[in-house]
Protein backbone atom coordinates (compact mmCIF):
# COMPACT_ATOMS: atom_id res chain seq x y z
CA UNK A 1 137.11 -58.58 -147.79
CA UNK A 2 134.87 -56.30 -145.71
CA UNK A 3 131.99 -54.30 -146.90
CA UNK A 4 133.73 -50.82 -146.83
CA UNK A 5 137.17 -52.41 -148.58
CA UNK A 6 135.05 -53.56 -151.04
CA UNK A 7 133.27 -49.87 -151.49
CA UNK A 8 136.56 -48.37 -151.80
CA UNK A 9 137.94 -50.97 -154.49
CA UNK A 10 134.48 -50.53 -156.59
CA UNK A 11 135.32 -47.11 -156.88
CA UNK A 12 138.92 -47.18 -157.59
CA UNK A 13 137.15 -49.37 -160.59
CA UNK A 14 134.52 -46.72 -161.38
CA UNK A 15 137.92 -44.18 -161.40
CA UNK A 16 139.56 -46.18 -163.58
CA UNK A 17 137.05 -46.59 -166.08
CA UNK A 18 136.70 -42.66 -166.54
CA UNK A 19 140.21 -42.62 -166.91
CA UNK A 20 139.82 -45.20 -169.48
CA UNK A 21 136.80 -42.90 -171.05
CA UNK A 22 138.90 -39.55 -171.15
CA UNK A 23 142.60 -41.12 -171.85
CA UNK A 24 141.85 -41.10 -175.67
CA UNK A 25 140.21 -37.52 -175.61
CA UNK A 26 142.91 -36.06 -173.42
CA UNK A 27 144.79 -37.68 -176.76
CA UNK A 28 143.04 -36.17 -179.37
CA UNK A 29 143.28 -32.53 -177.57
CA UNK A 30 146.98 -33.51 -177.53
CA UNK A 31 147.08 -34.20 -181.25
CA UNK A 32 144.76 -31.13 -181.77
CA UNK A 33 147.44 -28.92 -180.31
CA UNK A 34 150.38 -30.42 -181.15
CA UNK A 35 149.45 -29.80 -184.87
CA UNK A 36 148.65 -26.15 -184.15
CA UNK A 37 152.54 -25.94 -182.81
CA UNK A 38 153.74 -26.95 -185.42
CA UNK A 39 151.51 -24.86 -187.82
CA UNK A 40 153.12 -21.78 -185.64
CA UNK A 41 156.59 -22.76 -186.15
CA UNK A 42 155.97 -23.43 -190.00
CA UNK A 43 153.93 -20.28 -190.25
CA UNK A 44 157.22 -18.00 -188.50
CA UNK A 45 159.60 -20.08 -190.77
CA UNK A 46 157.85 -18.18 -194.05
CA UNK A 47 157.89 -14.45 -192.22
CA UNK A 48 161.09 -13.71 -193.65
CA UNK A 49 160.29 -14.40 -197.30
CA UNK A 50 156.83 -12.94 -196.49
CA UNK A 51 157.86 -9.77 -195.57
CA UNK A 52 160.51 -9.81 -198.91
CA UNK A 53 157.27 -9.82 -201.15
CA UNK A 54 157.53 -13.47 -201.45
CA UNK A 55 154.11 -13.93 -202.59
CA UNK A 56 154.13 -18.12 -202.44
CA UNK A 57 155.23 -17.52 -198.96
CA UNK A 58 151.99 -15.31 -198.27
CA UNK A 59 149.61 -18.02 -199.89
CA UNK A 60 151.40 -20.41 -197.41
CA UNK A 61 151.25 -18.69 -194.35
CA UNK A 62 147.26 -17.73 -195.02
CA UNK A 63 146.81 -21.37 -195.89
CA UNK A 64 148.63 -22.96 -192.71
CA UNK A 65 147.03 -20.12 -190.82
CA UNK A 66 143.30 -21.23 -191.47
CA UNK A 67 144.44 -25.25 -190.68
CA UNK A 68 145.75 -23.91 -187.76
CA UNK A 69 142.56 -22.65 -186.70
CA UNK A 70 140.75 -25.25 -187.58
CA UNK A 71 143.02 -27.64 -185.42
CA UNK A 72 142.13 -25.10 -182.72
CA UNK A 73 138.89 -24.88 -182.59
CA UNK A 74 138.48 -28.96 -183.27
CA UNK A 75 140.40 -29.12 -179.90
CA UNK A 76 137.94 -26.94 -178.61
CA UNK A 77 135.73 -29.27 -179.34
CA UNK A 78 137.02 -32.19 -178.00
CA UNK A 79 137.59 -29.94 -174.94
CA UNK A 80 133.94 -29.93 -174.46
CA UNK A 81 133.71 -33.82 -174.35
CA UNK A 82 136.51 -33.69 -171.83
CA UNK A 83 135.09 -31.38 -169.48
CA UNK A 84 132.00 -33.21 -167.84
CA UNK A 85 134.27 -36.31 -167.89
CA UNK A 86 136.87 -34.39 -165.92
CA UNK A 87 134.46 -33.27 -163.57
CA UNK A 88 133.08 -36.18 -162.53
CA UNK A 89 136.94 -37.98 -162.35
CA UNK A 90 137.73 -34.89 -159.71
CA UNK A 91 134.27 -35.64 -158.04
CA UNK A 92 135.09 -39.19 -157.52
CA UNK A 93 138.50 -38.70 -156.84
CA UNK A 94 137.61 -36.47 -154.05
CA UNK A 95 135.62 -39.19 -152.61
CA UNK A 96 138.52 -41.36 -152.18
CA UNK A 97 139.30 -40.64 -148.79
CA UNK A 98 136.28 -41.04 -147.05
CA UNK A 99 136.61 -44.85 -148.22
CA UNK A 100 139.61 -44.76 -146.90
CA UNK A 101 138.76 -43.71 -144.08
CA UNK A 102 135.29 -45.99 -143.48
CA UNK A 103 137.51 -48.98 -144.38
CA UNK A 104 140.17 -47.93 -142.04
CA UNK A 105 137.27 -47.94 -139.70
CA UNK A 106 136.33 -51.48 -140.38
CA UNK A 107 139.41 -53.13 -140.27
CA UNK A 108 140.16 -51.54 -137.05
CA UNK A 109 136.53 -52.58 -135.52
CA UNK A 110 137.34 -56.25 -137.08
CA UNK A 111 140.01 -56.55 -135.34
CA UNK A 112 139.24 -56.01 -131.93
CA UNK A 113 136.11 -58.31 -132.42
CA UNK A 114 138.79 -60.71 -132.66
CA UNK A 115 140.28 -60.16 -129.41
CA UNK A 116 137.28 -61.79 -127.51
CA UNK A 117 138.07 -65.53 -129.67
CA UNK A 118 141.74 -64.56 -128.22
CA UNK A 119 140.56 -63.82 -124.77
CA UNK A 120 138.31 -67.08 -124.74
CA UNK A 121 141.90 -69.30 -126.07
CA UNK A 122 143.78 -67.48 -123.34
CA UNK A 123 141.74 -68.74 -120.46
CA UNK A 124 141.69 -72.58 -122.15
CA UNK A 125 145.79 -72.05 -121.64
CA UNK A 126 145.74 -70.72 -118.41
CA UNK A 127 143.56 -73.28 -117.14
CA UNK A 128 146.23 -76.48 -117.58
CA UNK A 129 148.97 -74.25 -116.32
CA UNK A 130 146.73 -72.96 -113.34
CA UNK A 131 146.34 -76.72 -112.50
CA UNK A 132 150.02 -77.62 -112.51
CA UNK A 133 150.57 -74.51 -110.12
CA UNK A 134 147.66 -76.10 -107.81
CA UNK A 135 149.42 -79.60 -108.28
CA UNK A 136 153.00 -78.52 -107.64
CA UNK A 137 151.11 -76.50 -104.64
CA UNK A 138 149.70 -79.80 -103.15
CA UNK A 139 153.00 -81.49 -103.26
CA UNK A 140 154.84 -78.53 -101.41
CA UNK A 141 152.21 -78.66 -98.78
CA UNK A 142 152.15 -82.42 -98.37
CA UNK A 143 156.46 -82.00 -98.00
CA UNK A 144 156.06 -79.27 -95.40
CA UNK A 145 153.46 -81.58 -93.44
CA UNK A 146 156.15 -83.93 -92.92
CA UNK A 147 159.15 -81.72 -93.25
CA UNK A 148 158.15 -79.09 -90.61
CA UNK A 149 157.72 -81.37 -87.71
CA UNK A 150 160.99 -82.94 -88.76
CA UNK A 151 162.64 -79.70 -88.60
CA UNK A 152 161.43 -78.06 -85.71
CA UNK A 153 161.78 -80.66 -82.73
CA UNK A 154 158.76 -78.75 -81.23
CA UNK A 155 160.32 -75.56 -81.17
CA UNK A 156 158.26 -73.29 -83.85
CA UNK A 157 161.09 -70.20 -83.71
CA UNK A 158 163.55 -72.80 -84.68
CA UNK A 159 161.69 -72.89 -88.49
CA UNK A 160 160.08 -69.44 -88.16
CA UNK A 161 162.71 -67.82 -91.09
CA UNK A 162 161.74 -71.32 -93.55
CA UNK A 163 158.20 -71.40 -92.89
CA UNK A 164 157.68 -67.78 -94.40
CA UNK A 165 160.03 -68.43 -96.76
CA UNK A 166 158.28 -71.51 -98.04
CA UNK A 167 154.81 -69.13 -97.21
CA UNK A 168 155.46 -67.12 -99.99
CA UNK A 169 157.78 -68.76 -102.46
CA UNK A 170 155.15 -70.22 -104.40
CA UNK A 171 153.47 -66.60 -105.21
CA UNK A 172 156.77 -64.47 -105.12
CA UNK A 173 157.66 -67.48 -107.91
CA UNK A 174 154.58 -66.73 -110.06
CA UNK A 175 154.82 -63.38 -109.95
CA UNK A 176 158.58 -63.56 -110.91
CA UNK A 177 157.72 -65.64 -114.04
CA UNK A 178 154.83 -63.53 -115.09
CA UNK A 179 156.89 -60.62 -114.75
CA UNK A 180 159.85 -62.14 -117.15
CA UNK A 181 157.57 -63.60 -119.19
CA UNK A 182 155.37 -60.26 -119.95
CA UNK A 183 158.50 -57.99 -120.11
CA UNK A 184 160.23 -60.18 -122.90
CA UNK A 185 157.44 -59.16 -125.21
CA UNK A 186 156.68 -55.39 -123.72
CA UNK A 187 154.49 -55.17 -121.09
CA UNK A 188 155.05 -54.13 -117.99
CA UNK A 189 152.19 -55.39 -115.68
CA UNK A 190 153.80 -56.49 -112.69
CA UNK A 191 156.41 -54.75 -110.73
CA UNK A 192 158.79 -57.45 -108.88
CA UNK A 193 161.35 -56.33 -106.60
CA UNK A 194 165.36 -56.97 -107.40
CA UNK A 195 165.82 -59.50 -104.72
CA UNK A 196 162.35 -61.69 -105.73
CA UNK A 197 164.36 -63.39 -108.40
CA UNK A 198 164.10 -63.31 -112.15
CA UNK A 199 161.84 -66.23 -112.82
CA UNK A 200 159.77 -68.82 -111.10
CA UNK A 201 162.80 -71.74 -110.79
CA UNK A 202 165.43 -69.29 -109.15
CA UNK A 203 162.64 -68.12 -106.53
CA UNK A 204 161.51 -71.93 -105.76
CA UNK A 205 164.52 -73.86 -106.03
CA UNK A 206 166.65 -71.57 -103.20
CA UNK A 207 163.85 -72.14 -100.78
CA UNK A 208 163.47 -75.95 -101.18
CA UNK A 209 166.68 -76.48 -100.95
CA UNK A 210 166.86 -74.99 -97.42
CA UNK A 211 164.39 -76.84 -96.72
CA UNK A 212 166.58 -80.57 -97.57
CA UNK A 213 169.42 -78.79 -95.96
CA UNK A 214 167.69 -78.42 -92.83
CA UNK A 215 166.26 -81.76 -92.55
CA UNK A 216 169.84 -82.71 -92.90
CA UNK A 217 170.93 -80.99 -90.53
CA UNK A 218 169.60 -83.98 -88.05
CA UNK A 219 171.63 -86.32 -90.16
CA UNK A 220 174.21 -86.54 -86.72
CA UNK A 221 171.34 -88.39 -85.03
CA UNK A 222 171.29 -91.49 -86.58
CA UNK A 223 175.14 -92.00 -86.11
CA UNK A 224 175.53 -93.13 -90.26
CA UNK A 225 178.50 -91.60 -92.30
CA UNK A 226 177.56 -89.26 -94.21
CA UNK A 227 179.51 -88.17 -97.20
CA UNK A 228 181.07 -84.39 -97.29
CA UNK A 229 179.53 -83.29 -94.18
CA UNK A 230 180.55 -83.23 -90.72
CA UNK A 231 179.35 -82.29 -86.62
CA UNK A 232 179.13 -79.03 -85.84
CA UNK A 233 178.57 -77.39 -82.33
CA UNK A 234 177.17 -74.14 -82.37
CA UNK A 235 179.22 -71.42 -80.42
CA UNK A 236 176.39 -69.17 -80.73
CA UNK A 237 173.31 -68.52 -81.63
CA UNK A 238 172.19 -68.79 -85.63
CA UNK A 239 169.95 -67.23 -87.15
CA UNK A 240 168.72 -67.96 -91.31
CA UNK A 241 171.34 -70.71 -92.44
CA UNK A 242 168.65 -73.36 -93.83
CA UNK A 243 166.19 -71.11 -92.49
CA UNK A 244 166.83 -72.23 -89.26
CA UNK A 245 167.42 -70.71 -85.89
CA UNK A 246 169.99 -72.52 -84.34
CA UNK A 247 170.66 -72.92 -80.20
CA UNK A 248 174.14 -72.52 -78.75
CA UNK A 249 175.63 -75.61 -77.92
CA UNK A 250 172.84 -77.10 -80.71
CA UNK A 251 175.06 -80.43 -82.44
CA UNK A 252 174.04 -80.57 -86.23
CA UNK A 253 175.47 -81.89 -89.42
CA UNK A 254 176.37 -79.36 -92.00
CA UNK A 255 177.91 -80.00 -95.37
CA UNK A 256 181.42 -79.09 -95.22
CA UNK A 257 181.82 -77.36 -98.47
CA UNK A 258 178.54 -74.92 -98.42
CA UNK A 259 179.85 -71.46 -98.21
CA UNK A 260 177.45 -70.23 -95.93
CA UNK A 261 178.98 -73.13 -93.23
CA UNK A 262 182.97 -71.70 -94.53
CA UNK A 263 181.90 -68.42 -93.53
CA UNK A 264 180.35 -69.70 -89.95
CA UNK A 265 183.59 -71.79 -89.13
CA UNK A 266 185.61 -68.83 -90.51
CA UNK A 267 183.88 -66.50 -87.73
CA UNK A 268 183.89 -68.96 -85.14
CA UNK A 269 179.83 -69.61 -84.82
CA UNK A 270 180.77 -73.01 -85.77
CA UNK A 271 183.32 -75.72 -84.59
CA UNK A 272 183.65 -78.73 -85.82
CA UNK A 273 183.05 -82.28 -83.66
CA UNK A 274 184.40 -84.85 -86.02
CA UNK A 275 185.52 -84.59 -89.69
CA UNK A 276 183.74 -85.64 -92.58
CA UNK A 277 183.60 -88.84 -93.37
CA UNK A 278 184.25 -90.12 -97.01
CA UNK A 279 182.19 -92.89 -98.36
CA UNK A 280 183.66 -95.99 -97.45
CA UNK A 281 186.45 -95.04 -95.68
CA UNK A 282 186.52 -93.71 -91.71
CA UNK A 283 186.97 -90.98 -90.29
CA UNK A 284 190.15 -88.42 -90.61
């Protein structure tokens, strides 16, 4: 409990104890005036006989008259025990919200010097996801070292479209995932394009798969069957399948059943050298 929450719940005490002091006065002022009512109603009940000469009636209503004014001015006096006590209920009633509003103060200054504990446990999580970014970052770069060269035959255009592709998955990824990860709970702190990709795995996982497709693409050269694909000559020049720029009359090995190759034979870009071959069987 802070200091000014515990302020304002001693005085709610100190209130409740004068409340406690004046309940049985406020009573006896009740009582006090409840038995002067009823003195009035017993007093108009006798007019009648009164006013017929009814002399017993007379004594009576002199008699209940005086009690009544006794009643009366007894509440008086118990009024005049109730007043200062009343006065200094209002008086610390009136008090109650500036409490209110110092503790409302407090509680909102405690909790923001909570947020620098938070801020110190968010960089202790960043830090071990930080390093799996750097380590799936070293692994990338050590597969493009050897991939690249692979790829290109010494022709640089030839992987121009996958090298900046696999340039800037790895941020276009992060930024993807932060962006989905902040938005599911509200904040909108990074702005990410509608072709970047919803999260870090749909960015990635497009680009490294060009990147096996296009070392397959070689797969002709070492004369082995390979399962579901097939030759291909190129009729003319291609430009982003694999992220590769292709040559015309450039012999590669493209699986068979990838739309992007469907569309290519479809147009005639594309025409096929030898069929697939099937795993243990020959050639069709």
């Amino acid at each position: 409990m802070g200091v000014r929450q515990a302020a304002r719940v001693a005085h709610e005490v100190k209130i409740a104890k004068i409340l406690a002091e004046l309940e049985p006065i406020e009573a006896a002022i009740f009582k006090e005036r409840a038995a002067e009512d009823e003195l009035d109603k017993q007093i108009a009940d006798l007019a009648v006989k009164a006013a017929h000469g009814d002399r017993e009636a007379l004594k009576k209503q002199r008699e209940y008259r005086t009690r009544k004014e006794e009643h009366h001015v007894q509440s008086q006096n118990i009024e005049t025990l109730a007043v200062p006590i009343r006065r200094s209920l209002a008086a610390a009633e009136a008090e109650i919200p500036h409490f209110v509003l110092a503790e409302l103060h407090e509680r909102v200054a405690d909790g923001i010097k909570e947020l620098p504990t938070m801020g110190a446990e968010l960089v202790k999580v960043i830090a071990p996801i930080a390093k799996a970014f750097g380590e799936f970052r070293a692994r990338i770069d050590a597969a493009t070292r050897e991939a690249l060269p692979l790829v290109a035959r010494g022709d640089s255009e030839r992987i121009r479209v996958l090298e900046n592709r696999l340039r800037n998955m790895l941020v276009r990824g992060i930024r993807a995932q932060l962006s989905f990860d902040f938005r599911s709970v509200g904040l909108e702190i990074i702005e990410v394009g509608q072709f970047d990709g919803k999260d870090f795995a749909s960015v990635c996982e497009p680009v490294l798969r060009s990147m096996i497709g296009a070392l397959e693409v070689d797969l002709h050269s070492n004369g082995l069957p390979t399962p579901g694909r097939a030759n291909f000559r190129c009729s003319t020049r291609i430009s982003g399948l694999f992220g590769l720029v292709l040559q015309l009359g450039e012999t590669v090995s493209l699986p068979v059943e990838h739309e992007d190759v469907k569309k290519l034979i479809a147009s005639g870009a594309i025409e096929i050298i030898d069929a697939p071959r099937q795993q243990g069987g020959s050639t069709k």
